[in-house]
Protein backbone atom coordinates (compact mmCIF):
# COMPACT_ATOMS: atom_id res chain seq x y z
CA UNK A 1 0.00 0.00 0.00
CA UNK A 2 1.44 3.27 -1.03
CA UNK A 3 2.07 5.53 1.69
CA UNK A 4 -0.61 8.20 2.68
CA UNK A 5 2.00 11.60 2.09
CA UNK A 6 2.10 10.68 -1.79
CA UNK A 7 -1.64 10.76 -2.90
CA UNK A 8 -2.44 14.01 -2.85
CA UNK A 9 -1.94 15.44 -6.49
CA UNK A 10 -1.36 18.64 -7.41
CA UNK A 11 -4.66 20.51 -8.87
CA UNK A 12 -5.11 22.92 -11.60
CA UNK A 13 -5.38 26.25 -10.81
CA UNK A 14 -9.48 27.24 -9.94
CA UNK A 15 -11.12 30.00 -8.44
CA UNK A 16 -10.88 30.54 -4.51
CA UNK A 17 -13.82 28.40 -2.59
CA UNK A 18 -15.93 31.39 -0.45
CA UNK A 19 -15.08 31.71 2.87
CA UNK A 20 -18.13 29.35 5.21
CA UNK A 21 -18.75 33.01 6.15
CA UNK A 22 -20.28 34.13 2.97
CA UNK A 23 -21.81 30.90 2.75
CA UNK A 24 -23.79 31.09 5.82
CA UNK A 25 -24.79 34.95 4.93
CA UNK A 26 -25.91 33.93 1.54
CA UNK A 27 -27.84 30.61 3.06
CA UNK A 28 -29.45 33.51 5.29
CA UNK A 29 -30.31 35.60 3.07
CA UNK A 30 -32.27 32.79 0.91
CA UNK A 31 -33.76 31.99 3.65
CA UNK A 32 -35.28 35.12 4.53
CA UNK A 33 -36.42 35.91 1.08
CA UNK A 34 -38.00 32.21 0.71
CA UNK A 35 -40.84 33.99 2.89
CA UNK A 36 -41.96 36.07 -0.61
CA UNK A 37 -41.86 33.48 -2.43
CA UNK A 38 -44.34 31.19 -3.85
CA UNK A 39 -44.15 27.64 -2.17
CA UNK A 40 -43.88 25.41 -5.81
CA UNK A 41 -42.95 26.53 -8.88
CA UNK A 42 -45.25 25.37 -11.68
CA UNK A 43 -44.15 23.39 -14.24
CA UNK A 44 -43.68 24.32 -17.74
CA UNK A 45 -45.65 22.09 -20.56
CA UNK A 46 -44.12 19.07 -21.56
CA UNK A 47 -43.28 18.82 -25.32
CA UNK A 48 -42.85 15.32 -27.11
CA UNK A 49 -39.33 14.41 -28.48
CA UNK A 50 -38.69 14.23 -31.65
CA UNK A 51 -38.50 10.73 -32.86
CA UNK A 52 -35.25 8.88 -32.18
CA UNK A 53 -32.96 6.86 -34.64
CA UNK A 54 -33.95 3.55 -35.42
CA UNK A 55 -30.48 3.09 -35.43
CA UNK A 56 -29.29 0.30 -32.76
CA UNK A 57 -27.90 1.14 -29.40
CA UNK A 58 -24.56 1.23 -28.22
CA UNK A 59 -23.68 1.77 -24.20
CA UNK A 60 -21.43 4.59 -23.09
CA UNK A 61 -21.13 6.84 -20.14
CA UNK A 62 -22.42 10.60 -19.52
CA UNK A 63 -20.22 12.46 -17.54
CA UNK A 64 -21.42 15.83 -16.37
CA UNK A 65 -19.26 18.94 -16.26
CA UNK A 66 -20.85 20.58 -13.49
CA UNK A 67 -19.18 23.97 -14.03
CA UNK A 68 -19.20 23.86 -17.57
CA UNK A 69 -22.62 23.15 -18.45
CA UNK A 70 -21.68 20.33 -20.74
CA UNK A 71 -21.56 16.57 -20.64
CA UNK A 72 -18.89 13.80 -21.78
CA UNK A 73 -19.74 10.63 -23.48
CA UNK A 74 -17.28 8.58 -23.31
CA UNK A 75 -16.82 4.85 -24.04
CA UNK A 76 -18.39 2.44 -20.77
CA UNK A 77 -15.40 0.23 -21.31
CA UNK A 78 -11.92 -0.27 -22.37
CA UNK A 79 -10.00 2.94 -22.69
CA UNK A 80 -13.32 5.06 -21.36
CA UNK A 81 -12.18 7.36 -24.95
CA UNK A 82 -14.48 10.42 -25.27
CA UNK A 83 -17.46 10.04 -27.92
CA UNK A 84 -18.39 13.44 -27.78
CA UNK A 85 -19.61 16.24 -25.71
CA UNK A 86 -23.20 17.50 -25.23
CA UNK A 87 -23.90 21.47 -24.57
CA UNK A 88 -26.83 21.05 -21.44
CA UNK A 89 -27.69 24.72 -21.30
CA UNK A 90 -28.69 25.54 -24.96
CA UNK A 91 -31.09 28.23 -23.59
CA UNK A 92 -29.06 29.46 -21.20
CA UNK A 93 -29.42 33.49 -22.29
CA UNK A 94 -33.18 32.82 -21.70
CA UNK A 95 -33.00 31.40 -18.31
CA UNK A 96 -30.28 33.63 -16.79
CA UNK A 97 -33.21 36.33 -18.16
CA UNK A 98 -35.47 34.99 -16.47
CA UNK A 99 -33.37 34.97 -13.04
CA UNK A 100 -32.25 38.77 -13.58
CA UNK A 101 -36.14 39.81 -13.26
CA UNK A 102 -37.04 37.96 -10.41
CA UNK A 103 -34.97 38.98 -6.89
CA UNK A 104 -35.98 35.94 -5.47
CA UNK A 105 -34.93 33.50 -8.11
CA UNK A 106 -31.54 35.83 -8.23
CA UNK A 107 -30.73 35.17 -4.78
CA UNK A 108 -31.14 31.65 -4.74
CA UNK A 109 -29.39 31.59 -7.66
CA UNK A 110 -26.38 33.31 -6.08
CA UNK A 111 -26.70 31.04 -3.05
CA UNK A 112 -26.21 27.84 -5.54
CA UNK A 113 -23.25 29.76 -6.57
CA UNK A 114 -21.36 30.66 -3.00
CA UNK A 115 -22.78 27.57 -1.27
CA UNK A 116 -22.90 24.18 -2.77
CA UNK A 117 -21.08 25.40 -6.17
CA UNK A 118 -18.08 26.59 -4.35
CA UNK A 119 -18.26 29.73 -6.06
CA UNK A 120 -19.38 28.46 -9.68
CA UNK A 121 -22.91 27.89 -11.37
CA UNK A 122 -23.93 24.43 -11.07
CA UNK A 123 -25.34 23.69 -14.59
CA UNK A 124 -25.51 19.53 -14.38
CA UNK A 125 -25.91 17.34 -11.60
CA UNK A 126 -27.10 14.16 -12.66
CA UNK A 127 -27.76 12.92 -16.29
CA UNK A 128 -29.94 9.38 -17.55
CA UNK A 129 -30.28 8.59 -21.53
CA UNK A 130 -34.53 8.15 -22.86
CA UNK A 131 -35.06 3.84 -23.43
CA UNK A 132 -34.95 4.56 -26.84
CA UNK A 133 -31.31 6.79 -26.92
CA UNK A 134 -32.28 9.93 -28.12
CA UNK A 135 -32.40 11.98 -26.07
CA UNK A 136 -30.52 13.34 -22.61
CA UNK A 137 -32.39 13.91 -19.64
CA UNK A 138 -30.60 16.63 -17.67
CA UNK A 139 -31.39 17.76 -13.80
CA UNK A 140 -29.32 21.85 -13.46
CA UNK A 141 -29.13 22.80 -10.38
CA UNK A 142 -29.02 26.58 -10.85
CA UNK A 143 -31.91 26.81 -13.18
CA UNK A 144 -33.91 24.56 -10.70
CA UNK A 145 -35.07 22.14 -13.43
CA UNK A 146 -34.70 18.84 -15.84
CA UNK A 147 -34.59 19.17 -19.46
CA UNK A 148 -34.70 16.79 -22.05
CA UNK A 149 -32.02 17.52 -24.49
CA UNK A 150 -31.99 15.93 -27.80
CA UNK A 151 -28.71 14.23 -29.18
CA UNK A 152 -29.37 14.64 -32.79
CA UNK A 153 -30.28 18.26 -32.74
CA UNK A 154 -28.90 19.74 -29.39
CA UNK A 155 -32.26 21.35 -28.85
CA UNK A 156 -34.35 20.78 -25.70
CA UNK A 157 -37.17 18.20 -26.00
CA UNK A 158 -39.03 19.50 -22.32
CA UNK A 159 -38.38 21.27 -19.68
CA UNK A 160 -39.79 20.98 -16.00
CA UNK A 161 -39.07 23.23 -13.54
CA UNK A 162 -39.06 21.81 -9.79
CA UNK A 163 -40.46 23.18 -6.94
CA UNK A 164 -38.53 25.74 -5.06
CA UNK A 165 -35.01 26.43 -6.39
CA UNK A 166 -32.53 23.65 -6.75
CA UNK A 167 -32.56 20.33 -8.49
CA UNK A 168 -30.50 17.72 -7.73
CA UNK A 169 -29.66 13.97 -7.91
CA UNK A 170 -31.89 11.61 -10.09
CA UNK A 171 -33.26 8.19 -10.19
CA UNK A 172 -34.13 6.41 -13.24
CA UNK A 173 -36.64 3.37 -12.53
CA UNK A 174 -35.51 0.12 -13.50
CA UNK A 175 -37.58 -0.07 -17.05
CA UNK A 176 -36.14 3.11 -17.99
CA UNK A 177 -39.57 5.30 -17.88
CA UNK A 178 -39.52 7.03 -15.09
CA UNK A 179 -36.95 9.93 -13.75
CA UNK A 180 -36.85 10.94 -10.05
CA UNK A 181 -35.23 14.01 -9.20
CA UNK A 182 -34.96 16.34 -5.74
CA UNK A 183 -36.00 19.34 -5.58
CA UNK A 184 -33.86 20.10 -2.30
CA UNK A 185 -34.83 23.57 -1.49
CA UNK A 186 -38.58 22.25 -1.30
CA UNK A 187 -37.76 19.14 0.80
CA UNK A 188 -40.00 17.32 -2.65
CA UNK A 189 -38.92 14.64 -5.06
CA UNK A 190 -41.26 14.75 -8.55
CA UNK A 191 -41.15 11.77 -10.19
CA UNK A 192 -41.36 12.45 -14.04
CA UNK A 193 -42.16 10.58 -17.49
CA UNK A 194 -38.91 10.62 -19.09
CA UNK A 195 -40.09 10.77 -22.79
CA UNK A 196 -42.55 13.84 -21.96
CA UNK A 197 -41.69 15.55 -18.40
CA UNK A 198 -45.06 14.98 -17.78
CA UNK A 199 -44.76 14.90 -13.59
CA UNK A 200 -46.53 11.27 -12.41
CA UNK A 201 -46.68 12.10 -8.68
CA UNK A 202 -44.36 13.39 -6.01
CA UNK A 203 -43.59 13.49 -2.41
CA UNK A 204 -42.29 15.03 0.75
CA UNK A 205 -39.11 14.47 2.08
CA UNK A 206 -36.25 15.63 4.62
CA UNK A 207 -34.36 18.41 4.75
CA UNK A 208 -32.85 18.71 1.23
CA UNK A 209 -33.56 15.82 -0.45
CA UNK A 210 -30.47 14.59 -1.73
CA UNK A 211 -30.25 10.88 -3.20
CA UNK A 212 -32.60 8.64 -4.75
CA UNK A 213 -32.61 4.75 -5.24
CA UNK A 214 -35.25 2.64 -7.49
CA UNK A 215 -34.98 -0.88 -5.57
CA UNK A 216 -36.44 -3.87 -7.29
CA UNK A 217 -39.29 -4.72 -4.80
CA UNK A 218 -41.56 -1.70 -6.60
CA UNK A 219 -39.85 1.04 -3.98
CA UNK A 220 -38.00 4.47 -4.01
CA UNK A 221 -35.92 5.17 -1.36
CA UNK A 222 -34.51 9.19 -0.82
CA UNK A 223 -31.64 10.37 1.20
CA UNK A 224 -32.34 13.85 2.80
CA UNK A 225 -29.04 15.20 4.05
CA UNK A 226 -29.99 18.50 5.67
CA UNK A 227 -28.17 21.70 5.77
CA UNK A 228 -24.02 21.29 4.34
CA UNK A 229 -23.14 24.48 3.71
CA UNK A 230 -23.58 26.39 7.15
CA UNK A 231 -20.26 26.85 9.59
CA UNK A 232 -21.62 24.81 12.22
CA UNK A 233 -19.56 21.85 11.62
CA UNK A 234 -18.67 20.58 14.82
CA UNK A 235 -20.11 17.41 15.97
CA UNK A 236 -22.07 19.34 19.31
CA UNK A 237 -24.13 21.52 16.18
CA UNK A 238 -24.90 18.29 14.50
CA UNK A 239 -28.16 18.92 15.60
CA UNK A 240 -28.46 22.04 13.82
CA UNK A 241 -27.98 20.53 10.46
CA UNK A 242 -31.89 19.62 9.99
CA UNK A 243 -34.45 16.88 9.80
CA UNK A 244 -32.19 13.98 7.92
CA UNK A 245 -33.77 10.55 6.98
CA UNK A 246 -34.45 8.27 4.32
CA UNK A 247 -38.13 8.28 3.10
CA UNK A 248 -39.08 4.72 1.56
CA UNK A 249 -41.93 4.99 -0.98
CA UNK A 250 -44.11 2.79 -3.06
CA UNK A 251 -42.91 3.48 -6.70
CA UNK A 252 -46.42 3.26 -8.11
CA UNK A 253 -48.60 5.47 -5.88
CA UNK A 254 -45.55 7.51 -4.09
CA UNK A 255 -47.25 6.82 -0.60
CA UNK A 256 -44.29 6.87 2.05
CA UNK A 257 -44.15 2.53 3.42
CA UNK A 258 -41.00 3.26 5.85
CA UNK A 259 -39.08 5.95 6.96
CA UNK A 260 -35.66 5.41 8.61
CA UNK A 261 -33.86 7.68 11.01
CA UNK A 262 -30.30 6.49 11.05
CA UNK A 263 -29.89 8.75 14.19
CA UNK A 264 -31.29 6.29 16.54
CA UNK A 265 -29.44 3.19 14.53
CA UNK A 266 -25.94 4.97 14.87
CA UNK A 267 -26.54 6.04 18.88
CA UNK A 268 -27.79 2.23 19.19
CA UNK A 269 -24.58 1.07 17.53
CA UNK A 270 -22.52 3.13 19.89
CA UNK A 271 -21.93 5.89 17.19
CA UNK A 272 -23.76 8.86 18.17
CA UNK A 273 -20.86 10.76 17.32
CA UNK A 274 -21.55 10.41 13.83
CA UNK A 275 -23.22 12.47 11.75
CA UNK A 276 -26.85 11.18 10.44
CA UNK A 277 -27.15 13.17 6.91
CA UNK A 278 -26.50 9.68 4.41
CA UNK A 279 -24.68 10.53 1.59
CA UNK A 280 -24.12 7.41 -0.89
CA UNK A 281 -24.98 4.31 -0.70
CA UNK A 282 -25.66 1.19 -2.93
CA UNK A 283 -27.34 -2.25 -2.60
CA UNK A 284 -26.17 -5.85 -2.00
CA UNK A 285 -27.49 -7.60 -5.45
CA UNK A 286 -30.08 -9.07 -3.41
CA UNK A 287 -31.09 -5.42 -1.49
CA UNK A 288 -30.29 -6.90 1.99
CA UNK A 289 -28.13 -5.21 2.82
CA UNK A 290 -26.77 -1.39 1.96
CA UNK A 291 -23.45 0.57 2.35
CA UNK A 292 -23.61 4.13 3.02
CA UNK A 293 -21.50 6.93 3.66
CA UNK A 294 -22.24 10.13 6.13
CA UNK A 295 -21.55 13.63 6.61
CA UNK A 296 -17.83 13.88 7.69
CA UNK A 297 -16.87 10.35 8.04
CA UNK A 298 -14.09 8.65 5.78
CA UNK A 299 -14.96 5.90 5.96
CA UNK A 300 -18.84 3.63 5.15
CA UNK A 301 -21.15 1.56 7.31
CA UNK A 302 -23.11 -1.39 6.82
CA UNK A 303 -27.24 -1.44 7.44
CA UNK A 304 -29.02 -4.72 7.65
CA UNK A 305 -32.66 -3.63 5.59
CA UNK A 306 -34.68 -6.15 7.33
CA UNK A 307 -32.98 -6.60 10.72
CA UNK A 308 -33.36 -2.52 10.41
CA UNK A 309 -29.80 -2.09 12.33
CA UNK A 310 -26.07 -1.17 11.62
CA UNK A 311 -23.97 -3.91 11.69
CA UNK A 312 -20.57 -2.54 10.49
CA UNK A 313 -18.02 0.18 10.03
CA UNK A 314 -15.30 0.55 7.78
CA UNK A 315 -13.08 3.33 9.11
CA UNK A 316 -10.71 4.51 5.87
CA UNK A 317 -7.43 6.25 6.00
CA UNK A 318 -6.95 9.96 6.59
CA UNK A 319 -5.02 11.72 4.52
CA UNK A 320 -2.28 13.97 6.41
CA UNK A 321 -2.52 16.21 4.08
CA UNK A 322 -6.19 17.04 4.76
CA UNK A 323 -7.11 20.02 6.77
CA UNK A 324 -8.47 19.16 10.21
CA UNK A 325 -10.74 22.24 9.72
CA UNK A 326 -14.59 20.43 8.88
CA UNK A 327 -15.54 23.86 7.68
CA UNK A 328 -12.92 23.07 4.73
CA UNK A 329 -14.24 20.36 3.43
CA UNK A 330 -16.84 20.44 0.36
CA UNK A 331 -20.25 20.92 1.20
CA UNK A 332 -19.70 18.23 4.83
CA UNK A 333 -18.45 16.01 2.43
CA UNK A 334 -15.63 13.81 3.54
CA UNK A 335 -16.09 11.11 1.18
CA UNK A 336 -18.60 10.76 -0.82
CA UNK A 337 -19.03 8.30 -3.76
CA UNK A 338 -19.90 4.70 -3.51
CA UNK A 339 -20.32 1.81 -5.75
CA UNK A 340 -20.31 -2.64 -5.93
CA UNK A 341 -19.14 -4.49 -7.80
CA UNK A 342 -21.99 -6.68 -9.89
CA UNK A 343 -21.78 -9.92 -7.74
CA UNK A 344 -21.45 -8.02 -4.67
CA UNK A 345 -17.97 -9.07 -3.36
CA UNK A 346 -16.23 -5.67 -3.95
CA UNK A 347 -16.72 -1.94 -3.00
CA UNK A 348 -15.23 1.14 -4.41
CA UNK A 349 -14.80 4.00 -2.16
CA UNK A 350 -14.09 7.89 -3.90
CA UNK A 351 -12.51 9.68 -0.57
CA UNK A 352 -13.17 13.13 -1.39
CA UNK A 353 -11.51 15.02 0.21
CA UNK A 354 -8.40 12.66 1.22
CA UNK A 355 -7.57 12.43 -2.91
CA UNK A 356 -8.05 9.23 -3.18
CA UNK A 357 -10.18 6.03 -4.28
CA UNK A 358 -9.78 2.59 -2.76
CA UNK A 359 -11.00 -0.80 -3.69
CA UNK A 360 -12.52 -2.76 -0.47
CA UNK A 361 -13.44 -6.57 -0.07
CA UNK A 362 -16.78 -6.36 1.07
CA UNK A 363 -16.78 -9.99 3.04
CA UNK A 364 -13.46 -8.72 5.48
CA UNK A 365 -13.77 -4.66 4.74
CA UNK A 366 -10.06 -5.26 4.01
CA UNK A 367 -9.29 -2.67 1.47
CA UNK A 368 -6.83 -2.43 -1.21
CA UNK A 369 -4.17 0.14 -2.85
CA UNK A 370 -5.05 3.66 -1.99
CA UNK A 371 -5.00 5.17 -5.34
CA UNK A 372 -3.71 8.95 -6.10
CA UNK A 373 -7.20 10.97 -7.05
CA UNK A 374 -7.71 14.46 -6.80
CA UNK A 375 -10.92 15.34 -5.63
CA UNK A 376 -13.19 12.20 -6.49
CA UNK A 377 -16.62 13.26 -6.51
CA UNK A 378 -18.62 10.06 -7.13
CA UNK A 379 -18.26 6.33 -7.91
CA UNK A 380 -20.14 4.14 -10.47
CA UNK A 381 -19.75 0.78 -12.27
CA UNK A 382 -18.06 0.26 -16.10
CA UNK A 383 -20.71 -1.14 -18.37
CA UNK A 384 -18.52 -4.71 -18.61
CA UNK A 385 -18.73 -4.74 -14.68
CA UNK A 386 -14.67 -4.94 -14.26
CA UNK A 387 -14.02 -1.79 -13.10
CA UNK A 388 -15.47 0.95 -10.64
CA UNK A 389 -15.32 4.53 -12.60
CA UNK A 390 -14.27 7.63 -10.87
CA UNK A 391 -15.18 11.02 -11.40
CA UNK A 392 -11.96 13.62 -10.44
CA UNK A 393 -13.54 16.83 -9.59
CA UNK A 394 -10.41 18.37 -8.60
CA UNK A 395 -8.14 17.08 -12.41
CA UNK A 396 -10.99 17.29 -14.53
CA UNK A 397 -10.88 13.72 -15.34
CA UNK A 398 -12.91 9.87 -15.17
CA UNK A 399 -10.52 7.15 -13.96
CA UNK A 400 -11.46 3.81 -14.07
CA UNK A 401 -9.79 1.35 -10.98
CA UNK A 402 -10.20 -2.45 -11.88
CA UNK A 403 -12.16 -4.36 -9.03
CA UNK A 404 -9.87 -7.31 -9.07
CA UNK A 405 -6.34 -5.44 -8.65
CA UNK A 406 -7.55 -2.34 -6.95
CA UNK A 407 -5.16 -0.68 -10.09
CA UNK A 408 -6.48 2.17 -11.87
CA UNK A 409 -6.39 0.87 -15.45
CA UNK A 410 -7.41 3.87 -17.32
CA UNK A 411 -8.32 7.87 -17.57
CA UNK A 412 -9.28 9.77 -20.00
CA UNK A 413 -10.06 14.15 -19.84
CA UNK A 414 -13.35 15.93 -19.70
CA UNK A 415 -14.90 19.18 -18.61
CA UNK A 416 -15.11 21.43 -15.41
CA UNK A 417 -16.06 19.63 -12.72
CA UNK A 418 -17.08 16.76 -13.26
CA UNK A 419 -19.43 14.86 -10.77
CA UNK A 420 -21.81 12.13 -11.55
CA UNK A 421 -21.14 9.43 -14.08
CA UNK A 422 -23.84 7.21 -15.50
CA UNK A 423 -24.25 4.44 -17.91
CA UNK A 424 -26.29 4.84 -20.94
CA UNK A 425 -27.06 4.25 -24.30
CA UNK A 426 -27.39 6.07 -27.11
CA UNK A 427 -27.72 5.51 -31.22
CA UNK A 428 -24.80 3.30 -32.54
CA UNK A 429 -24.37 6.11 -35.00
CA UNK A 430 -23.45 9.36 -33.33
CA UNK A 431 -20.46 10.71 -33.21
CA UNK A 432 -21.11 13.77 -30.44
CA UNK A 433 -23.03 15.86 -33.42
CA UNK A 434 -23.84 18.40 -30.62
CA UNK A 435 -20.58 18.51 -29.40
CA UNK A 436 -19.06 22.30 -28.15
């Protein structure tokens, strides 16, 4: 194992994060203007795509460039070798319009921009492909909406604009129709048609509404991780982060079946130290089990679904170069990005803000080679199920690490900032026609 004092890696020069102070002022200042505001945001009409290709699909990645507005395609396999790239804010002029005019919408914009965008727009969060390829679907967290983006033309198909003022991760159900997405200012996640943007039904949450999960038993499961861009980092203000907990819901009629407050689970397992805002987390094959990260911790724990209890923790090397300081670290986020390998055996671990990623054997929790990345923003599967794919925030760059070696095998450039990776497909045939 490579020692701890060489994996940080250098990182290209960037614009200055806000001091937490500025944060917190612009967080109050939302706040206080949320009071003039309506409570939901109606949606726009939803306008049917434009047929696809009949050409046949091939399986790739989107990568979005959070900061850029764009989105990679690149290969799901082998050398991960960029396809194209896909411009995700077409009408950009007309929305930032639209912002100008309204004070309200301005100043949450600005608080996007000095809170969880670390001084930057936030222009793609989370990105799923249509069943049939064509088209993009797109959740931008400054414009506090999902478009539809289609890859022939680069036009937009639909757009739906979510309640409140900030969208944010997505869920695609497992026969591709429907997209989830929070809407975290509004503590609501709509679930949407994802040929039309036509919304199907929707639900309350936590404070800021954060993940979402499709499981196979006919649920959806979101992650509300409270407030992570205040000052009040330190474990005695935990308390002050919000109502945090993960709402379980039928996928068919949205009614909430469970909800689970990990607060009690971690003081029962002797953790109450821990923070109770769940970041990440994936499924055992068979949904028994899940592995989840929190606010602050590098490291993961295990939760037993039907014995409803934590079971394990996986504490993870700190790296020395890391700055004690909480307030430091992006948006509470000590590590965050989590994925398993397709039978199960293996997890892959992106530890934010400790630059690295790690391969760990899910049976012992031993874990494997501590590999140099800088700023590794979330973890996902390759489409051949060999390696776990790494987005590097801080190098502007997707690594893949092989599951079996713990190696990184591959890397390949993209855009500003890039965050979530998914696997898609799209028509055989293009070539990144809407490319920048």
């Amino acid at each position: 194992m490579p020692s701890m004092r060489t994996v940080r890696t250098p990182r290209p020069a960037r614009t200055p994060r806000p001091r937490r102070l500025v944060l917190a002022a612009a967080a109050s200042l939302a706040a206080s203007l949320t009071l003039l505001a309506p409570a939901v945001a109606a949606p726009g009409p939803a306008v049917v795509p434009a047929n696809a290709s009949d050409a046949p699909l091939r399986e790739v990645m989107f990568v979005g460039n959070n900061w850029d507005g764009t989105a990679d395609v690149i290969a799901s396999r082998g050398d991960f070798h960029r396809i194209g790239r896909v411009n995700v804010i077409p009408d950009k002029e007309e929305r930032l319009r639209e912002i100008y005019l309204n004070p309200v919408k301005l100043a949450f914009f600005l608080g996007v921009r000095s809170g969880p965008g670390e001084g930057h727009d936030q222009f793609v969060d989370d990105m799923y492909a249509t069943p049939d390829g064509g088209a993009m679907v797109v959740s931008r967290p400054s414009f506090a909406d999902v478009v539809s983006i289609d890859l022939r033309t680069g036009r937009i198909n639909w757009r739906f604009p979510v309640a409140g003022y900030r969208s944010d991760h997505m869920a695609v159900s497992p026969d591709g129709t429907r997209v989830a997405v929070s809407a975290s200012t509004a503590n609501t996640v709509h679930v949407l048609d994802i040929s039309t943007g036509r919304e199907l039904g929707s639900f309350k949450t936590g404070d800021k509404p954060h993940e979402n999960v499709f499981t196979a038993d006919g649920r959806l499961w979101n992650m509300s991780i409270g407030e992570v861009t205040t000052a009040l980092d330190a474990p005695w203000l935990d308390w002050t982060k919000g109502d945090r907990k993960i709402t379980v819901v039928d996928a068919t009629t949205f009614e909430t079946v469970r909800v689970i407050d990990m607060r009690s689970r971690l003081d029962a397992f002797g953790r109450d130290d821990l923070s109770d805002a769940v970041r990440p987390l994936v499924f055992t094959p068979d949904e028994k089990k899940l592995y989840f990260q929190v606010s602050f911790l590098n490291g993961f724990l295990e939760y037993d679904v039907d014995g409803d209890r934590i079971t394990r923790l996986k504490a993870l090397p700190g790296n020395p170069a890391t700055d004690p300081d909480r307030t430091t670290w992006v948006n509470d986020s000590r590590h965050h990005g989590l994925s398993i390998s397709p039978d199960g055996s293996k997890l892959c671990v992106a530890g934010t803000m400790d630059d690295y990623a790690t391969v760990v054997d899910r049976a012992t929790l031993a874990q494997g080679p501590l590999v140099p990345t800088s700023k590794p923003y979330w973890a996902t599967v390759s489409g051949d199920g060999k390696a776990c794919v790494v987005s590097e925030s801080g190098a502007d760059r997707v690594s893949a690490i092989d599951f079996a070696t713990g190696q990184r095998v591959a890397s390949v450039p993209v855009g500003d900032h890039p965050q979530r990776v998914r696997l898609a497909r799209v028509p055989s045939d293009w070539t990144g026609t809407t490319a920048n």
